[in-house]
Protein backbone atom coordinates (compact mmCIF):
# COMPACT_ATOMS: atom_id res chain seq x y z
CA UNK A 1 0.00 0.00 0.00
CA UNK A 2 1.50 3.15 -0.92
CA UNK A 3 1.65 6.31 1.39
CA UNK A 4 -1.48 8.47 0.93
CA UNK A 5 0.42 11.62 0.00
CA UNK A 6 1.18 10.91 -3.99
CA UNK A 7 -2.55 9.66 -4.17
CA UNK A 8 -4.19 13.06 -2.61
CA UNK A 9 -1.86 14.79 -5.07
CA UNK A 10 -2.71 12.82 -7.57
CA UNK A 11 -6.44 13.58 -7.17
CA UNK A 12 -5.80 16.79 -6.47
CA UNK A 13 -4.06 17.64 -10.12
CA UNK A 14 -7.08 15.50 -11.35
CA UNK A 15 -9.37 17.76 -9.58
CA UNK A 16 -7.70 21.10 -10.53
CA UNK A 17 -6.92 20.02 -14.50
CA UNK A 18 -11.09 19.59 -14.10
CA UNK A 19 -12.21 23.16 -12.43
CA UNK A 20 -12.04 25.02 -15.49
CA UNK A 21 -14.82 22.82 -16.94
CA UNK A 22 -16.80 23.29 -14.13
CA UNK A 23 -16.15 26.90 -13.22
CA UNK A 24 -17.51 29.91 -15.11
CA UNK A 25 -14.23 30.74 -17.32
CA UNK A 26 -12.08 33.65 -15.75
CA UNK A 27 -11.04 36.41 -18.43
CA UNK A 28 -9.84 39.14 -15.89
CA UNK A 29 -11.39 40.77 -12.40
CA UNK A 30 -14.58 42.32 -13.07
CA UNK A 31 -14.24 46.02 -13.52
CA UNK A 32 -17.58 46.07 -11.09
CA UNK A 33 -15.22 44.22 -8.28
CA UNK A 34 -13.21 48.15 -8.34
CA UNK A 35 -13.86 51.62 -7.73
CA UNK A 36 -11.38 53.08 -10.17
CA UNK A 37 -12.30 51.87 -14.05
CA UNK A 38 -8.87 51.49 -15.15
CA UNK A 39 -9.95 49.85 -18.60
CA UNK A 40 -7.59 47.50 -19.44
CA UNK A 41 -5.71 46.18 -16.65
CA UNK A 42 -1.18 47.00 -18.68
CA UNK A 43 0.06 44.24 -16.21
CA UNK A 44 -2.45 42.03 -17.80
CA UNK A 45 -0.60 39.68 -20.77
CA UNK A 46 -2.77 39.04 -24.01
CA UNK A 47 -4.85 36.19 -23.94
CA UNK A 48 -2.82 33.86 -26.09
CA UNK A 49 -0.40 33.95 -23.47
CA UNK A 50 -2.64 32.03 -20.76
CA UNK A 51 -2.85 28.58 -23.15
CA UNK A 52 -0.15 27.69 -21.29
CA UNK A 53 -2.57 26.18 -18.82
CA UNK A 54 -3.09 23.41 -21.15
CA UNK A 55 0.64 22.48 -20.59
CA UNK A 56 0.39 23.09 -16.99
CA UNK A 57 -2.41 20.61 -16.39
CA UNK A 58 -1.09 17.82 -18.71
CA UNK A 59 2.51 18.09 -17.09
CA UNK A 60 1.36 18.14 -13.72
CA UNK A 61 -1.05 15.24 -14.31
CA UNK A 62 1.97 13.43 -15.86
CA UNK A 63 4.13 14.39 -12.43
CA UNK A 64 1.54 13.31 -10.03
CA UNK A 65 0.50 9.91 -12.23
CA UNK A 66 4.66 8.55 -12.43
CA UNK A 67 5.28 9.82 -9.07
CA UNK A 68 1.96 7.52 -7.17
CA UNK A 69 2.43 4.94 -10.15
CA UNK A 70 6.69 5.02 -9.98
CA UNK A 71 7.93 7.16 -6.95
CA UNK A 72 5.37 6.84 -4.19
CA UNK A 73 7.67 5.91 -1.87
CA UNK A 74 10.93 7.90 -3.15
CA UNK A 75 12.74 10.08 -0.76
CA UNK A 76 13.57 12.56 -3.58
CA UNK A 77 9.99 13.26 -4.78
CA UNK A 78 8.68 13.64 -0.99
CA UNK A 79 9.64 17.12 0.01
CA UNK A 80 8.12 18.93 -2.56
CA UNK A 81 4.52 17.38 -2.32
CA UNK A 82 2.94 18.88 0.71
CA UNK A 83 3.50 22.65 -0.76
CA UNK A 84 2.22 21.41 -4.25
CA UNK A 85 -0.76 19.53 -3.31
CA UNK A 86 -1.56 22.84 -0.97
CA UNK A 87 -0.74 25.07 -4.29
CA UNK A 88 -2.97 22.63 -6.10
CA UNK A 89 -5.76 22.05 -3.50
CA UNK A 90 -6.30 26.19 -3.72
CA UNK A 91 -6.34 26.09 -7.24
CA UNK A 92 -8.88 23.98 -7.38
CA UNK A 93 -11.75 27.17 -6.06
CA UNK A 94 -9.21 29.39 -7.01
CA UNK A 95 -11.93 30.20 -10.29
CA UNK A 96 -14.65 30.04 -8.30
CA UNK A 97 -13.18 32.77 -5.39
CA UNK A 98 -11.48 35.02 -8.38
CA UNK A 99 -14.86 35.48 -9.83
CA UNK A 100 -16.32 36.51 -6.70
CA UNK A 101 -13.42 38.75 -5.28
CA UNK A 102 -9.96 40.19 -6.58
CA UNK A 103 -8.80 40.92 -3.13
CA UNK A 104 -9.23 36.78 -2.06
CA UNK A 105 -8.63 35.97 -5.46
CA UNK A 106 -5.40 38.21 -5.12
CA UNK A 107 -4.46 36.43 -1.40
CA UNK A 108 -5.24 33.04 -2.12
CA UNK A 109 -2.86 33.29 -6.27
CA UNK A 110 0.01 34.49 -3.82
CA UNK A 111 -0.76 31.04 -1.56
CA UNK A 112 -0.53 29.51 -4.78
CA UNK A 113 2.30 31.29 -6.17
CA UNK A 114 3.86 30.48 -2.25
CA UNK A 115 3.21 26.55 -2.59
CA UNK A 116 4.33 25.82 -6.29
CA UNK A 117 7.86 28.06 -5.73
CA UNK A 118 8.17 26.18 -2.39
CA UNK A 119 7.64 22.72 -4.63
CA UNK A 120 9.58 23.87 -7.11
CA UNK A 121 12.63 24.61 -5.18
CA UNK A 122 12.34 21.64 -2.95
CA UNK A 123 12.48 19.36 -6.19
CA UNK A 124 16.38 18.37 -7.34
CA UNK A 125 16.60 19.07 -11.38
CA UNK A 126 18.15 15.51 -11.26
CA UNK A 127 16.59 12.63 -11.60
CA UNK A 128 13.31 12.49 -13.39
CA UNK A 129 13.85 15.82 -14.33
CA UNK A 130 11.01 16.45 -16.97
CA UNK A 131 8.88 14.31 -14.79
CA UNK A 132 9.70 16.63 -11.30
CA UNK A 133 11.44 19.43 -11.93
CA UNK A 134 10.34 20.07 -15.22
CA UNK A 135 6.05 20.81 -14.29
CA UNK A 136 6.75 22.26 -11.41
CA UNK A 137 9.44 24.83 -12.77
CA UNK A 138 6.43 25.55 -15.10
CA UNK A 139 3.83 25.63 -12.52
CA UNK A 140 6.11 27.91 -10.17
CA UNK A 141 7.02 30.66 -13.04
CA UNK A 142 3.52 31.27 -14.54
CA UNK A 143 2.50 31.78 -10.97
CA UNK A 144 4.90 33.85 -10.06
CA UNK A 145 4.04 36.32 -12.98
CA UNK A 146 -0.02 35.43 -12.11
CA UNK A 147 0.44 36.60 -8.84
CA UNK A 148 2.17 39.76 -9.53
CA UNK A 149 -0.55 40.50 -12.27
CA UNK A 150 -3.33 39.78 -10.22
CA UNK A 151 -1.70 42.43 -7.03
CA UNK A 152 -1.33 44.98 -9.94
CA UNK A 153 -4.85 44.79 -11.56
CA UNK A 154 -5.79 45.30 -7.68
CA UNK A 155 -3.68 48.01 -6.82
CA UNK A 156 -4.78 50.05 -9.84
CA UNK A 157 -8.39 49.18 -9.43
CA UNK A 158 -8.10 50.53 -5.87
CA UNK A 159 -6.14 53.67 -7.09
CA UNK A 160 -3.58 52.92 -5.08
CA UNK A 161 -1.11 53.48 -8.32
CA UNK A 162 -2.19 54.24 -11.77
CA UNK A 163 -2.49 51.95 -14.32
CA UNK A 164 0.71 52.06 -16.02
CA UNK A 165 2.68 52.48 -12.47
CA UNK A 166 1.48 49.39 -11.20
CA UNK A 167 2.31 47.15 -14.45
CA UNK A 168 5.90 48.93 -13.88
CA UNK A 169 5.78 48.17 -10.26
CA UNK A 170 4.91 44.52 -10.54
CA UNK A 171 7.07 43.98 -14.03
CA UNK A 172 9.90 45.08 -11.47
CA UNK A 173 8.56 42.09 -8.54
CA UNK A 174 8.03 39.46 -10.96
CA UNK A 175 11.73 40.48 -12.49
CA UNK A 176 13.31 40.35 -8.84
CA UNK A 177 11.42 37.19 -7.21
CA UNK A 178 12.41 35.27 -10.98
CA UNK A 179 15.54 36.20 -10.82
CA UNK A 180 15.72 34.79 -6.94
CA UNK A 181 14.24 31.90 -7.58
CA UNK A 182 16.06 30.97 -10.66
CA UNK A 183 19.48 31.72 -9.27
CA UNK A 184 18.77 28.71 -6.71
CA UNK A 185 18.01 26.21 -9.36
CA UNK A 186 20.14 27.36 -12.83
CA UNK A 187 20.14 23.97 -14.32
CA UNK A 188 16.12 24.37 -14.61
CA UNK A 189 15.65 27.04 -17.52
CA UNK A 190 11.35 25.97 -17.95
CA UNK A 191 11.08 28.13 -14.95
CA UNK A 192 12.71 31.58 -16.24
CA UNK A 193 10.95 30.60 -19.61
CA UNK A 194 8.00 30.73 -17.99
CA UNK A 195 8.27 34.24 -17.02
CA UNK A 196 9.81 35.21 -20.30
CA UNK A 197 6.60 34.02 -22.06
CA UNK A 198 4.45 35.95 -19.49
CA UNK A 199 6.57 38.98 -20.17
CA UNK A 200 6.08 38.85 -23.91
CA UNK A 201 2.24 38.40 -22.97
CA UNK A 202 2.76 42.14 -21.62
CA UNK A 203 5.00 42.84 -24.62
CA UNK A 204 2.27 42.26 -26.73
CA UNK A 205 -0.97 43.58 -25.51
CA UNK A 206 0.59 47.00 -24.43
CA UNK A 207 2.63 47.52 -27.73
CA UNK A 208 0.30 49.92 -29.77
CA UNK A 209 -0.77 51.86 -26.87
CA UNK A 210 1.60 51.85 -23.63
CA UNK A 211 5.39 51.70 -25.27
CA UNK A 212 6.62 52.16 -21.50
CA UNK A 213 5.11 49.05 -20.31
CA UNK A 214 5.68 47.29 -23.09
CA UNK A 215 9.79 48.50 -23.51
CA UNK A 216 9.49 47.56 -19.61
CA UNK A 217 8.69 44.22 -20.11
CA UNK A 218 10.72 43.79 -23.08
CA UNK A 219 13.71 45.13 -21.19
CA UNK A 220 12.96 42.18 -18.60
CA UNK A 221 12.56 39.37 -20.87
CA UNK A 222 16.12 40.37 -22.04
CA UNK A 223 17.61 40.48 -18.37
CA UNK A 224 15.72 36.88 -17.93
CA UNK A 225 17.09 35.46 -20.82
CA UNK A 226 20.76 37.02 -20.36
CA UNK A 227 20.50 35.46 -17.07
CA UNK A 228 19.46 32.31 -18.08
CA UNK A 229 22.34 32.06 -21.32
CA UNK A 230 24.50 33.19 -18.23
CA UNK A 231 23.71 30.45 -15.88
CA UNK A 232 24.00 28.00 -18.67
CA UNK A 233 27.28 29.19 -19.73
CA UNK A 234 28.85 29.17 -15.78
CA UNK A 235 27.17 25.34 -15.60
């Protein structure tokens, strides 16, 4: 009989790959949720850019199948399970609670965000790693640029900053906690990637209108990526 933990993750990732087909889809905070209309939200990355789900759920189904079916009772793939299945345990209301407040839905993508880097790190890039590392470096970096995009959306729609000052403000987070995060595991480049491809979703959407965001992001994408050729270079 294998220890319960890799089969509550396991259900868990089944559970969470699900929600969206159950839950109303989630396009952005409702303007209503606000009392400052700040149209749209420059932190925001075009839609394109959130497909990457798709890959998320299918690689993290993948991790928690082989790990209950081939590592239930390795040492290696234990640490990082108790912050992912909390990560992925949120995530499964996290649609639900987003669509009903941006402050909770704000607090509970930063538990996420907290759980998946905590995973992530905990993980070794060696072995398995496209099986362990691999989903949760992806996992980890999309919600570390979620997280930061979901704080700015709410700090402009409170008027706390303007639009374009928070998107600068949280381009400037998600650069510094990447950047942490990937200097602790350099051999793992999905993660950094991750952000990269968020980044260009800011690129993108701000381009024709907001050149300061958008030169922003671009100018982070760059440090990423230098970091990342640098890192691979030094290993």
């Amino acid at each position: 009989m294998p220890r319960p933990a890799p089969l509550i993750l396991l259900l868990a990732t089944i559970a969470f790959g699900l929600a969206p087909l159950v839950t109303p889809p989630f396009t952005g905070y409702d303007p209503a949720l606000f009392p400052v209309d700040i149209g749209r939200p420059a932190i925001q990355p075009a839609g394109y850019a959130f497909a990457i789900w798709s890959v998320i759920y299918l690689w993290l189904i993948a991790h928690a199948v082989f790990g209950l079916w081939k590592r239930a009772e390795d040492p290696v793939w234990a640490p990082s399970r108790l912050p992912l299945t909390v990560a992925i345990g949120v995530g499964v209301v996290w649609l639900w609670i987003a669509g009903q407040s941006a402050v909770w839905g704000t607090v509970t993508i930063w538990i996420m965000a907290a759980g998946a880097l905590m995973a992530f790190l905990r993980a070794p890039t060696e072995p398995d790693r496209w099986l362990l590392s691999g989903p949760l470096a992806i996992f980890a970096g999309w919600l570390t640029a979620a997280a930061a995009v979901s704080t700015g959306v709410l700090i402009a729609g409170h008027g706390v900053l303007s639009n374009t000052a928070s998107a600068l403000a949280m381009l400037g987070l998600v650069l510094g906690i990447a950047l942490a995060v990937q200097g602790q595991k350099p051999r793992m480049p999905v993660y950094g990637l991750t952000v990269v491809w968020a980044l260009v979703g800011v690129i993108v959407v701000n381009w024709a209108d907001n050149m300061l965001v958008a030169g922003t992001a671009a100018g982070g994408a760059a440090v990423m990526l230098g970091a990342l050729g640098w890192m691979a270079r030094k290993g």
